[in-house]
PDB file of N, CA and C in Angstrom:
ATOM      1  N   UNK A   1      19.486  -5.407  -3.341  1.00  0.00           N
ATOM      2  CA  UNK A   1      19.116  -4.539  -2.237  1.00  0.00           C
ATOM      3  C   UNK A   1      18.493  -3.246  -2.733  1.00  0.00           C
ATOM      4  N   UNK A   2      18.940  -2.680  -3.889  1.00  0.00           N
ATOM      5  CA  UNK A   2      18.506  -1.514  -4.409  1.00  0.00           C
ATOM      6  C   UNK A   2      17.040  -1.517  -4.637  1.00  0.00           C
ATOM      7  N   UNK A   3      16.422  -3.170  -5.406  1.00  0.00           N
ATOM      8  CA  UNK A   3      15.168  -2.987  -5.648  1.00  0.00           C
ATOM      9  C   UNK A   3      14.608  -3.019  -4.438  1.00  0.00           C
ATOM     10  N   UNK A   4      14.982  -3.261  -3.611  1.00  0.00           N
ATOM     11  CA  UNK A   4      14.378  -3.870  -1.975  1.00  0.00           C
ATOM     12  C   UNK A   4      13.929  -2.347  -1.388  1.00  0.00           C
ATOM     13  N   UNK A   5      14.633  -1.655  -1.150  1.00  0.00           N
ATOM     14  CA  UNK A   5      14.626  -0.024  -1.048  1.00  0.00           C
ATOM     15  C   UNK A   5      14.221   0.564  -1.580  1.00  0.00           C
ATOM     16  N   UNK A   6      14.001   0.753  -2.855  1.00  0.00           N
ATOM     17  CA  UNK A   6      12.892   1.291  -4.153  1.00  0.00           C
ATOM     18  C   UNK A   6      11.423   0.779  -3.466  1.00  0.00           C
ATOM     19  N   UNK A   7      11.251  -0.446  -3.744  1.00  0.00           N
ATOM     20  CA  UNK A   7       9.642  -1.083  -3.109  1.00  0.00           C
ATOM     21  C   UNK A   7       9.625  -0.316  -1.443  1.00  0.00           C
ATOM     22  N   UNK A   8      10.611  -0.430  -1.236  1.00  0.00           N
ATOM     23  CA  UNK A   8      10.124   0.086   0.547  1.00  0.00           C
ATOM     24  C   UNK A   8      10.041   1.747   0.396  1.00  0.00           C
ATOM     25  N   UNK A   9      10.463   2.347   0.125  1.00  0.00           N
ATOM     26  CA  UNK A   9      10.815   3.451  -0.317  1.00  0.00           C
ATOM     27  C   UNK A   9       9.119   3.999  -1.283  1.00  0.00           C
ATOM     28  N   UNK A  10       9.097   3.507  -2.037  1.00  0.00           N
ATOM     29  CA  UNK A  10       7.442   3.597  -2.732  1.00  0.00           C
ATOM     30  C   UNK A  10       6.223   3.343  -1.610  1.00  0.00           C
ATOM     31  N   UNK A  11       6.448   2.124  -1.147  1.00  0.00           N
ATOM     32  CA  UNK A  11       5.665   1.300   0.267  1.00  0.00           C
ATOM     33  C   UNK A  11       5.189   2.185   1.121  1.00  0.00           C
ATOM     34  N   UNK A  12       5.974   3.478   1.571  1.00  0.00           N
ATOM     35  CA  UNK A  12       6.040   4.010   2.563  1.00  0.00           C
ATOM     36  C   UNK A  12       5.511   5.438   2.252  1.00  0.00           C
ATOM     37  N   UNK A  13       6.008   5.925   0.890  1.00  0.00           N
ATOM     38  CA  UNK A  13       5.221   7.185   0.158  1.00  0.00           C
ATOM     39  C   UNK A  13       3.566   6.973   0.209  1.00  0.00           C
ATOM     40  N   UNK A  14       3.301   5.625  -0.163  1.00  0.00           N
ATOM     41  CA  UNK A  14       1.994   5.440  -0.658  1.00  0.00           C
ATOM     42  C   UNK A  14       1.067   5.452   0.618  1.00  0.00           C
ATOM     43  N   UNK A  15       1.527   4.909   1.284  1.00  0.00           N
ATOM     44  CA  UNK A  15       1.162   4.478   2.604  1.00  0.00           C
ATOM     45  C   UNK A  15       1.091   5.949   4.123  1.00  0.00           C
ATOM     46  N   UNK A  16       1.714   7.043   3.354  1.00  0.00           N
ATOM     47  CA  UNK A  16       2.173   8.318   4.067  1.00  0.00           C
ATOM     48  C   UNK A  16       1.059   9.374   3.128  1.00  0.00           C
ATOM     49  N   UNK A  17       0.492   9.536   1.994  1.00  0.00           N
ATOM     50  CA  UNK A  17       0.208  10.174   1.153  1.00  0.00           C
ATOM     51  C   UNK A  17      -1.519   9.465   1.491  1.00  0.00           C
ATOM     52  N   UNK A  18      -1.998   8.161   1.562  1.00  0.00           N
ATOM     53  CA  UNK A  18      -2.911   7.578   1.831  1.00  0.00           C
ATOM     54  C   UNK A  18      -3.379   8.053   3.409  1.00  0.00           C
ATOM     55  N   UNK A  19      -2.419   8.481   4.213  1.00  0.00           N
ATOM     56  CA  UNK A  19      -3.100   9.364   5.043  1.00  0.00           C
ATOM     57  C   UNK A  19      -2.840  10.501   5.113  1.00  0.00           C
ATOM     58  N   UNK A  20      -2.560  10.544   4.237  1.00  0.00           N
ATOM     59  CA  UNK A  20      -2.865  12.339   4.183  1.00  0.00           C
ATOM     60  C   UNK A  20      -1.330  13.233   4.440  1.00  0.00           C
ATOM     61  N   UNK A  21      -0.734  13.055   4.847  1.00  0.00           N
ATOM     62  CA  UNK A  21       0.704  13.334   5.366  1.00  0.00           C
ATOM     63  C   UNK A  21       1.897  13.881   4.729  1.00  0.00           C
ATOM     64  N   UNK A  22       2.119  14.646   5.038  1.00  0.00           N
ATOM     65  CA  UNK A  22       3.053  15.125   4.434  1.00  0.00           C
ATOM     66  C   UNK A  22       4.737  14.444   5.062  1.00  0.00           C
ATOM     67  N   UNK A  23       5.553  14.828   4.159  1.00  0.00           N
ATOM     68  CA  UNK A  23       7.043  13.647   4.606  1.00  0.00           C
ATOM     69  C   UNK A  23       7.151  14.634   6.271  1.00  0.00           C
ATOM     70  N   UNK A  24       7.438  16.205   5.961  1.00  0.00           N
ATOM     71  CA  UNK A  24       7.391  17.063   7.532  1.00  0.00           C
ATOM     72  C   UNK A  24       6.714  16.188   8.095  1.00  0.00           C
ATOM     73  N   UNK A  25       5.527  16.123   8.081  1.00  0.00           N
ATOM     74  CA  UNK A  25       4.642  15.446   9.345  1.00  0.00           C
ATOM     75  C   UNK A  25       4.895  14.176   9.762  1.00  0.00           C
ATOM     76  N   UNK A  26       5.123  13.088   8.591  1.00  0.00           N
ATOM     77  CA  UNK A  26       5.946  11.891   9.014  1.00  0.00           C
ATOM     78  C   UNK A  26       7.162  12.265  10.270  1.00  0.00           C
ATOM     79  N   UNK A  27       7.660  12.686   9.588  1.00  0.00           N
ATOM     80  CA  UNK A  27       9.633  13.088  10.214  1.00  0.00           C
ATOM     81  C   UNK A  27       9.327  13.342  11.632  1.00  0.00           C
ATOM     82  N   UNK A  28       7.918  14.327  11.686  1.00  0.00           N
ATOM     83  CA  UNK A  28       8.139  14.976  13.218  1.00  0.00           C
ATOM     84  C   UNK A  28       7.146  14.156  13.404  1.00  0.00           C
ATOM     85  N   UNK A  29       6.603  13.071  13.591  1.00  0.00           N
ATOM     86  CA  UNK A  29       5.844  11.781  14.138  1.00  0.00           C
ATOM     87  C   UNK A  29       6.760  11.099  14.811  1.00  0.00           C
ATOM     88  N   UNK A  30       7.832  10.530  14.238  1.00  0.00           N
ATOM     89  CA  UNK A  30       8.507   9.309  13.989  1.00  0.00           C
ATOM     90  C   UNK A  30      10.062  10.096  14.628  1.00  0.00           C
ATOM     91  N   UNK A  31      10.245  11.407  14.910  1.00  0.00           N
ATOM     92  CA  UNK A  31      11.360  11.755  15.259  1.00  0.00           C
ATOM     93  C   UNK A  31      12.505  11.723  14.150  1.00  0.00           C
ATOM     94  N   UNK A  32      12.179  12.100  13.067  1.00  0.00           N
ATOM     95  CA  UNK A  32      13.537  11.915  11.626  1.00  0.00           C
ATOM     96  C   UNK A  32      12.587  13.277  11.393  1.00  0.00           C
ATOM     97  N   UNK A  33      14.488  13.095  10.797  1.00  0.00           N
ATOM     98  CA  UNK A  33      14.488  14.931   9.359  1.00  0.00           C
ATOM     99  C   UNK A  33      13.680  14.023   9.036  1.00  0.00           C
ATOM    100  N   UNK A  34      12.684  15.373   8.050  1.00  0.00           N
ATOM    101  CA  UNK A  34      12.536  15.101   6.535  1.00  0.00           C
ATOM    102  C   UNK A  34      13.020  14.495   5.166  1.00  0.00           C
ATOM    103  N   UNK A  35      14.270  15.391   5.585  1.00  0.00           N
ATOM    104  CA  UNK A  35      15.268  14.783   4.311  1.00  0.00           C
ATOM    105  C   UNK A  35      15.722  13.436   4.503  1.00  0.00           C
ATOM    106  N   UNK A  36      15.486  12.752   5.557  1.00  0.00           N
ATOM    107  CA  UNK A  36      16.056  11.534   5.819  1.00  0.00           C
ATOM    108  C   UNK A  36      14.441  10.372   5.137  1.00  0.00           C
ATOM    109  N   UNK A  37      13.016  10.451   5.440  1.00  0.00           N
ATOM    110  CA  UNK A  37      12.033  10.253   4.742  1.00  0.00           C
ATOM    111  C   UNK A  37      11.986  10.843   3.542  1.00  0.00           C
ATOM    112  N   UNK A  38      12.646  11.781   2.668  1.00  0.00           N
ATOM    113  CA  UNK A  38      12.889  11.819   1.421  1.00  0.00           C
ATOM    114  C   UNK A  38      13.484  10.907   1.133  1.00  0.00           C
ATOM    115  N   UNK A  39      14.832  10.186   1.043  1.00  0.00           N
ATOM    116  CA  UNK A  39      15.717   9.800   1.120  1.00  0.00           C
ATOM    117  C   UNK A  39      14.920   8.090   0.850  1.00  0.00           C
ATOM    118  N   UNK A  40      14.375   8.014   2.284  1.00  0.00           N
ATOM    119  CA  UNK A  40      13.897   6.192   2.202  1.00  0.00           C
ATOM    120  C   UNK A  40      12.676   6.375   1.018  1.00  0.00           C
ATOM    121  N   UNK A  41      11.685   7.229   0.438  1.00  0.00           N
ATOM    122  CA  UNK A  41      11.151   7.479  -0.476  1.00  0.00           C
ATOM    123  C   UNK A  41      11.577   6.651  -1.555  1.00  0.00           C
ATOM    124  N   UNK A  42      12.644   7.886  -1.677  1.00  0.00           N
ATOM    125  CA  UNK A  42      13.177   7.779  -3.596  1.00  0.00           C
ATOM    126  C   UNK A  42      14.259   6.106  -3.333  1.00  0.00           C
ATOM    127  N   UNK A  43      14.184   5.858  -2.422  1.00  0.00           N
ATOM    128  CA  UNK A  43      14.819   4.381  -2.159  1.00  0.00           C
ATOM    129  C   UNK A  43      16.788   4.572  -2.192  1.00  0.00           C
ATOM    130  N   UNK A  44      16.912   5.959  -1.427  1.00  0.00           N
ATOM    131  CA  UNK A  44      18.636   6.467  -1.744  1.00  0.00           C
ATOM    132  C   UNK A  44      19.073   6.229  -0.484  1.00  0.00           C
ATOM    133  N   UNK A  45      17.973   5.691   0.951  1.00  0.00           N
ATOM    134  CA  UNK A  45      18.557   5.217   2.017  1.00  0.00           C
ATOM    135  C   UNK A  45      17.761   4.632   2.435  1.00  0.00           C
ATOM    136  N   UNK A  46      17.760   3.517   3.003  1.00  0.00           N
ATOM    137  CA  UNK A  46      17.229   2.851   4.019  1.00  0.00           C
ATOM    138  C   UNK A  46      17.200   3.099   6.061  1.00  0.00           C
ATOM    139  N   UNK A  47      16.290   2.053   6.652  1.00  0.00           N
ATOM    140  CA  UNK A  47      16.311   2.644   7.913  1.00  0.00           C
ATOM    141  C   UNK A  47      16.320   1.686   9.186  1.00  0.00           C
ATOM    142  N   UNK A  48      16.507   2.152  10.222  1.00  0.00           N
ATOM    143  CA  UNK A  48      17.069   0.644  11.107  1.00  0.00           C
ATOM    144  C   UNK A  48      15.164   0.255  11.297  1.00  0.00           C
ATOM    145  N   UNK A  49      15.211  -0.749  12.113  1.00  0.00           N
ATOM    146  CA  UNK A  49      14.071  -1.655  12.668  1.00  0.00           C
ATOM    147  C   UNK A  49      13.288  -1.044  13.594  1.00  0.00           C
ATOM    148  N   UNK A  50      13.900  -0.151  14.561  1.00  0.00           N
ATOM    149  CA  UNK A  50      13.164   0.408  15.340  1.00  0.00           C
ATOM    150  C   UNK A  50      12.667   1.816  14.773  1.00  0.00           C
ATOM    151  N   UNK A  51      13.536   2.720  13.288  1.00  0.00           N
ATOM    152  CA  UNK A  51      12.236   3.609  12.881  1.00  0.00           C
ATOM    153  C   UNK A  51      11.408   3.059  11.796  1.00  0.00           C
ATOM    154  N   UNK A  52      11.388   1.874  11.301  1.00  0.00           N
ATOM    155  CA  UNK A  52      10.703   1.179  10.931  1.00  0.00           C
ATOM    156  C   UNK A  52       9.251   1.071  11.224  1.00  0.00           C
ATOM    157  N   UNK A  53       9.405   0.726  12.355  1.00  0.00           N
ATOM    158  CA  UNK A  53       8.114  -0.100  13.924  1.00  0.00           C
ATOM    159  C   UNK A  53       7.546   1.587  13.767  1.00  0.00           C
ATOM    160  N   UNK A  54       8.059   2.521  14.542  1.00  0.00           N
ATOM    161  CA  UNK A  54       7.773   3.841  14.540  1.00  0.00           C
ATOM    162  C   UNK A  54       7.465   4.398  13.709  1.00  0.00           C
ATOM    163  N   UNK A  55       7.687   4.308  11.723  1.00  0.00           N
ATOM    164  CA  UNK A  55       6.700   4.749  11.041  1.00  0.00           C
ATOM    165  C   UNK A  55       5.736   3.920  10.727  1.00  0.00           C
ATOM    166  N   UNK A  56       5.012   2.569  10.828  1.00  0.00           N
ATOM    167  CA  UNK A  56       4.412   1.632  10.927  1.00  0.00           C
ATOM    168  C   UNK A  56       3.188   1.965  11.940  1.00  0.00           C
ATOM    169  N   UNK A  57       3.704   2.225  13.248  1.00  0.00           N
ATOM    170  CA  UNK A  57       2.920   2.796  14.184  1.00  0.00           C
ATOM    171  C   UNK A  57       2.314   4.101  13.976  1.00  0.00           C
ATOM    172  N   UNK A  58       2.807   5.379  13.193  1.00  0.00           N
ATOM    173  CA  UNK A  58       2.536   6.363  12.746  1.00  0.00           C
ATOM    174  C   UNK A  58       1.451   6.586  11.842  1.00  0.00           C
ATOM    175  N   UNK A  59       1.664   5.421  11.090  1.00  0.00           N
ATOM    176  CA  UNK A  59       0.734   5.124   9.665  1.00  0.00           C
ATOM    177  C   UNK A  59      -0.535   4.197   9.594  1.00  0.00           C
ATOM    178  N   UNK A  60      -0.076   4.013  11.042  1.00  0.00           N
ATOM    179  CA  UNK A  60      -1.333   2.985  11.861  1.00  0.00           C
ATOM    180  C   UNK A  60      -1.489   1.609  10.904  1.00  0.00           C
ATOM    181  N   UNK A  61      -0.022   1.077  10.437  1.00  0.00           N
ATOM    182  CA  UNK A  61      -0.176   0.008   9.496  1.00  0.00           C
ATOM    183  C   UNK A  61       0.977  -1.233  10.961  1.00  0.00           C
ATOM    184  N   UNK A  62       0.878  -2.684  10.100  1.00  0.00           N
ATOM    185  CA  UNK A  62       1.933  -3.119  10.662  1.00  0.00           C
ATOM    186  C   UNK A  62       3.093  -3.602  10.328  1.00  0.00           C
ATOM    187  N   UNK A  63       4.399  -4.004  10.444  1.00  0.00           N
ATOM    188  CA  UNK A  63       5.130  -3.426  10.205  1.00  0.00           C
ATOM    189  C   UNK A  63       5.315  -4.582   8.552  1.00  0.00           C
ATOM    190  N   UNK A  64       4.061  -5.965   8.391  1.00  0.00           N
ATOM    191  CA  UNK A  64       4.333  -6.674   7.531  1.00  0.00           C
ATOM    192  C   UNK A  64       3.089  -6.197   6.180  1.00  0.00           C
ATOM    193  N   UNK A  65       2.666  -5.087   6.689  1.00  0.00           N
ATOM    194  CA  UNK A  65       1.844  -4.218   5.729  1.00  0.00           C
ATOM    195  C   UNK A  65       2.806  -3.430   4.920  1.00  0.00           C
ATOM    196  N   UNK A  66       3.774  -2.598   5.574  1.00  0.00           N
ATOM    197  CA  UNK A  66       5.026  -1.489   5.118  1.00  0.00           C
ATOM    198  C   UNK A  66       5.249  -2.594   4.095  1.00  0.00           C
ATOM    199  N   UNK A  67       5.913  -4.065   4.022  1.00  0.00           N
ATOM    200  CA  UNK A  67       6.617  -4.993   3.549  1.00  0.00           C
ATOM    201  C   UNK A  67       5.760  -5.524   2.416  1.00  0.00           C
ATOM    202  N   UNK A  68       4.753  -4.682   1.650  1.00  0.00           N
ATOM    203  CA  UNK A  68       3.129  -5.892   1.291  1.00  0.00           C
ATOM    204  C   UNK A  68       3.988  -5.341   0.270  1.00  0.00           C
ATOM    205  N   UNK A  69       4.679  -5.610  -0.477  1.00  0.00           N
ATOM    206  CA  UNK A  69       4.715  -5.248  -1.858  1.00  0.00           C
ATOM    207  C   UNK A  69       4.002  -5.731  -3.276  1.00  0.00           C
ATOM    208  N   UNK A  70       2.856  -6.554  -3.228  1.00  0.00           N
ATOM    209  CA  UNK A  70       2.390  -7.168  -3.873  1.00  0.00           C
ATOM    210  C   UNK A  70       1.006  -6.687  -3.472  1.00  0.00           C
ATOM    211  N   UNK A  71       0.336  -5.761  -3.121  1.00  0.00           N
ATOM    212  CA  UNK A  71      -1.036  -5.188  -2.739  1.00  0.00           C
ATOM    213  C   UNK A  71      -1.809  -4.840  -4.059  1.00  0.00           C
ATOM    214  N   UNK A  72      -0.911  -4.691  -5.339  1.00  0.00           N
ATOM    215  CA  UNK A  72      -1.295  -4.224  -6.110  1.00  0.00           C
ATOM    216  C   UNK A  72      -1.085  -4.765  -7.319  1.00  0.00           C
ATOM    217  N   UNK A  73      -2.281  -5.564  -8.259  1.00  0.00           N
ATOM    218  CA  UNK A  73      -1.396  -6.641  -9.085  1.00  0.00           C
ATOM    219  C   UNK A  73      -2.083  -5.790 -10.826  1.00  0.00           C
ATOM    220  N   UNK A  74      -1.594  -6.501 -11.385  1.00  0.00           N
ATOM    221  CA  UNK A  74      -1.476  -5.896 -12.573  1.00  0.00           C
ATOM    222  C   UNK A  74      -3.229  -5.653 -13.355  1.00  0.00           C
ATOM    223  N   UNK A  75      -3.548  -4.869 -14.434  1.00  0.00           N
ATOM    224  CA  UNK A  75      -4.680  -4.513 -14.750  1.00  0.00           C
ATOM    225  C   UNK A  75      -5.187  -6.363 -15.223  1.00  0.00           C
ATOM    226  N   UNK A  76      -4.459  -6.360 -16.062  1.00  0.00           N
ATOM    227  CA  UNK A  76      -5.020  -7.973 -16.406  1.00  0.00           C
ATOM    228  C   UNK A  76      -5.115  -9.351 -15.775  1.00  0.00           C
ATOM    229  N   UNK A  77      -4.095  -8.993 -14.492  1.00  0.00           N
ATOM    230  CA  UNK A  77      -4.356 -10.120 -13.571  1.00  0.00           C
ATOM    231  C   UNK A  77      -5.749  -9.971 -12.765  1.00  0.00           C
ATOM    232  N   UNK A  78      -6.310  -8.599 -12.438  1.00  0.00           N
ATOM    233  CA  UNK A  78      -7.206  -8.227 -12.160  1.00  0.00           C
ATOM    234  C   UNK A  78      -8.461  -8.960 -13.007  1.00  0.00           C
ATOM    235  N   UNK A  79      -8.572  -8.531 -14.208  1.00  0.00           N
ATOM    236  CA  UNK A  79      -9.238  -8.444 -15.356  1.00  0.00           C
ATOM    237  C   UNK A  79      -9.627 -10.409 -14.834  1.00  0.00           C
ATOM    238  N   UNK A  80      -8.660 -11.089 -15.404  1.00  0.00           N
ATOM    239  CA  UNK A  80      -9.487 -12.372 -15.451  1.00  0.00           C
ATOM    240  C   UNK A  80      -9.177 -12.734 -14.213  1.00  0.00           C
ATOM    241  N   UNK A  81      -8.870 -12.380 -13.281  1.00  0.00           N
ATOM    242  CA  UNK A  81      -9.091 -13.328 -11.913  1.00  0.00           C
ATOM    243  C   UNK A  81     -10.581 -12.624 -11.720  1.00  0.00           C
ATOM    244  N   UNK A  82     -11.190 -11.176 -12.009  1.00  0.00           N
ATOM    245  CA  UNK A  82     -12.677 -11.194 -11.886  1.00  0.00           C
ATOM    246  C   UNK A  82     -14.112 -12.031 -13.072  1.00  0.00           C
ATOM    247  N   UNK A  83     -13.204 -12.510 -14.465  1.00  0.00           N
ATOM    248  CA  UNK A  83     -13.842 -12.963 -15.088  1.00  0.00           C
ATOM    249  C   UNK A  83     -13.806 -14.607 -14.404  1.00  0.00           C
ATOM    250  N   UNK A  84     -12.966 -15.204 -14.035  1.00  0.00           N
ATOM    251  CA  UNK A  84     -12.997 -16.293 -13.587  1.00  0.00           C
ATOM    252  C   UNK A  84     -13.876 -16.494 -12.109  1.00  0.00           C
ATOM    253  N   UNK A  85     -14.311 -15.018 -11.606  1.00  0.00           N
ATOM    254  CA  UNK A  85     -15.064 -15.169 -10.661  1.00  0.00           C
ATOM    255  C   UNK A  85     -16.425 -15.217 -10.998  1.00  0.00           C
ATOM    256  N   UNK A  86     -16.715 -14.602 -11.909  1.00  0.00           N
ATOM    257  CA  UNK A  86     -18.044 -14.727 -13.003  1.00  0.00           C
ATOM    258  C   UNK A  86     -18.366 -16.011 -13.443  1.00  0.00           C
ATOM    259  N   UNK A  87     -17.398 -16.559 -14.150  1.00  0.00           N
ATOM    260  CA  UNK A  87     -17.723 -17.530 -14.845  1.00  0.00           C
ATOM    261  C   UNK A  87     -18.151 -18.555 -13.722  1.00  0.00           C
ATOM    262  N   UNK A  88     -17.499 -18.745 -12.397  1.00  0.00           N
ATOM    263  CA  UNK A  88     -17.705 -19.630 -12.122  1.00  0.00           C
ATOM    264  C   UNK A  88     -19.040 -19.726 -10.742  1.00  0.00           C
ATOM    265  N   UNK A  89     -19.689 -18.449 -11.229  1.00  0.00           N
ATOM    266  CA  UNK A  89     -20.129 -18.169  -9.832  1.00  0.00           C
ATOM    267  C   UNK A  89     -21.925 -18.444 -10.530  1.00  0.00           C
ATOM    268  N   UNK A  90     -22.300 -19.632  -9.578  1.00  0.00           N
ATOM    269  CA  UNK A  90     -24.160 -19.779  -9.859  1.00  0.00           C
ATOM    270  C   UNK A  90     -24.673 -18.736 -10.256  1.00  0.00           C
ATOM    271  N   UNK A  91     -26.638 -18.769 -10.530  1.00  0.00           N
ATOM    272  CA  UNK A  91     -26.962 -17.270 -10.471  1.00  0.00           C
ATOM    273  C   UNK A  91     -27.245 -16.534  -9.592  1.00  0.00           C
ATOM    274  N   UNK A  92     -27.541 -17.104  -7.920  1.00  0.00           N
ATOM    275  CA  UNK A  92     -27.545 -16.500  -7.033  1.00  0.00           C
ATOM    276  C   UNK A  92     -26.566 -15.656  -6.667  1.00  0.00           C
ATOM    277  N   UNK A  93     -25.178 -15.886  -6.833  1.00  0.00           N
ATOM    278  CA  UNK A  93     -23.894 -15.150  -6.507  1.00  0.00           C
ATOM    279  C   UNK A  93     -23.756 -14.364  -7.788  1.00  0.00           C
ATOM    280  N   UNK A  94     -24.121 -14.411  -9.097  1.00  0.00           N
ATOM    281  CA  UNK A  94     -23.888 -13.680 -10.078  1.00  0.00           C
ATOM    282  C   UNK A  94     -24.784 -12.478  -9.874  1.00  0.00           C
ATOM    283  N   UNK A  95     -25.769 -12.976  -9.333  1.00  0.00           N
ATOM    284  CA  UNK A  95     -27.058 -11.549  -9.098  1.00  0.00           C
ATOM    285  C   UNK A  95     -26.552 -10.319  -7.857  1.00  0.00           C
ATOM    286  N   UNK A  96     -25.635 -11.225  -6.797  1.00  0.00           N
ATOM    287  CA  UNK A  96     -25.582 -10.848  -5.495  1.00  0.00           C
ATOM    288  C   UNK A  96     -24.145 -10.006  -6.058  1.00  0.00           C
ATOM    289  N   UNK A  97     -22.913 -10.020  -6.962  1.00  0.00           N
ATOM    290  CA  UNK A  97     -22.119  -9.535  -7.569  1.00  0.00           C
ATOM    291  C   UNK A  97     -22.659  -8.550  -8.140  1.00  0.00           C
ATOM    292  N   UNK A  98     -23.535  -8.643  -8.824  1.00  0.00           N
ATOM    293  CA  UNK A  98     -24.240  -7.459  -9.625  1.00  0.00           C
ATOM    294  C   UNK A  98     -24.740  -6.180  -8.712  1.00  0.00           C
ATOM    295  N   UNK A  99     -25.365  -6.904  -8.040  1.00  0.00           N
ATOM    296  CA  UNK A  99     -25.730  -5.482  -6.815  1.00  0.00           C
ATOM    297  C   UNK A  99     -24.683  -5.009  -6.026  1.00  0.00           C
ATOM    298  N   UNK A 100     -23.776  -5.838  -6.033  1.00  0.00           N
ATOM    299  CA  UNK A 100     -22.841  -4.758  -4.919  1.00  0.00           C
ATOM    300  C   UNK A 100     -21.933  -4.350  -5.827  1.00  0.00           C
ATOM    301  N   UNK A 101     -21.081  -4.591  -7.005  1.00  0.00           N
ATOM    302  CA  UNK A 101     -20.844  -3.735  -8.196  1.00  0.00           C
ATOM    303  C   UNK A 101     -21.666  -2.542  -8.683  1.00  0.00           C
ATOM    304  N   UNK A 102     -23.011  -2.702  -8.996  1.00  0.00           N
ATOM    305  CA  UNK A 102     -24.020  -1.665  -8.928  1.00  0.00           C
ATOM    306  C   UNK A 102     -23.817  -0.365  -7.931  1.00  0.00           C
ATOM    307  N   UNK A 103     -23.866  -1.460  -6.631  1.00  0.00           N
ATOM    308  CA  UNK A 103     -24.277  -0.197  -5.585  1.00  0.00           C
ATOM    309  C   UNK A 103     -22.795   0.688  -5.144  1.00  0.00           C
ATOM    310  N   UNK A 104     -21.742  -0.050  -5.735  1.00  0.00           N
ATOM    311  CA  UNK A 104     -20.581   0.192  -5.530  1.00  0.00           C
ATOM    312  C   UNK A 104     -20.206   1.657  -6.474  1.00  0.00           C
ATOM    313  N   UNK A 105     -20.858   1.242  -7.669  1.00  0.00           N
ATOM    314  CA  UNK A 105     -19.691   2.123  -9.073  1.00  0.00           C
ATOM    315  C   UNK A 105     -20.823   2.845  -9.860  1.00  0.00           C
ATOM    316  N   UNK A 106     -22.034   2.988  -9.256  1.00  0.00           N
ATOM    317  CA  UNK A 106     -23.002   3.382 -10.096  1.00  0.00           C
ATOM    318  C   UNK A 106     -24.244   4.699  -9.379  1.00  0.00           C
TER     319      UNK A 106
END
């Protein structure tokens, strides 16, 4: 349960900080102290279902987005799941990759 609360607890920082928000501004959204969104943060408390829904709704996410704990995978799983997209991609899609990488990062 502890790691469960840690991930939700991170889930919810990232997801509060990604719009801009401060924990105050959460708290008085969602009707909670602050210290109580400190708290589900650092993963030292958890929270019922219905302020759940209510910071979900706040964060304009839903409530199986809060739960995505896997949004973010490691540098090297990254790394060759994009080389395996290379390798396997004709030259029409290798060219059409190139330009929107280009127009993306350059």
């Amino acid at each position: 349960m502890n790691n469960l609360k840690l991930q939700f607890g991170k889930r919810i920082k990232e997801l509060r900080e990604r719009k801009k928000l401060s924990q105050e501004q959460l708290a008085e959204m969602v009707n909670m102290e602050s210290r109580h969104i400190s708290r589900i943060e650092t993963g030292n408390s958890f929270t019922t279902i219905e302020n759940i829904n209510n910071i979900a709704n706040a964060l304009n996410v839903t409530i199986s987005e809060i739960f995505n704990f896997n949004h973010k995978q490691e540098r090297k799983i990254l790394e060759n799941e994009l080389i395996n997209i290379i390798k396997n991609a004709d030259n029409s899609e290798l060219e059409q990759l190139y330009r929107i990488i280009k127009s993306v990062f350059v």
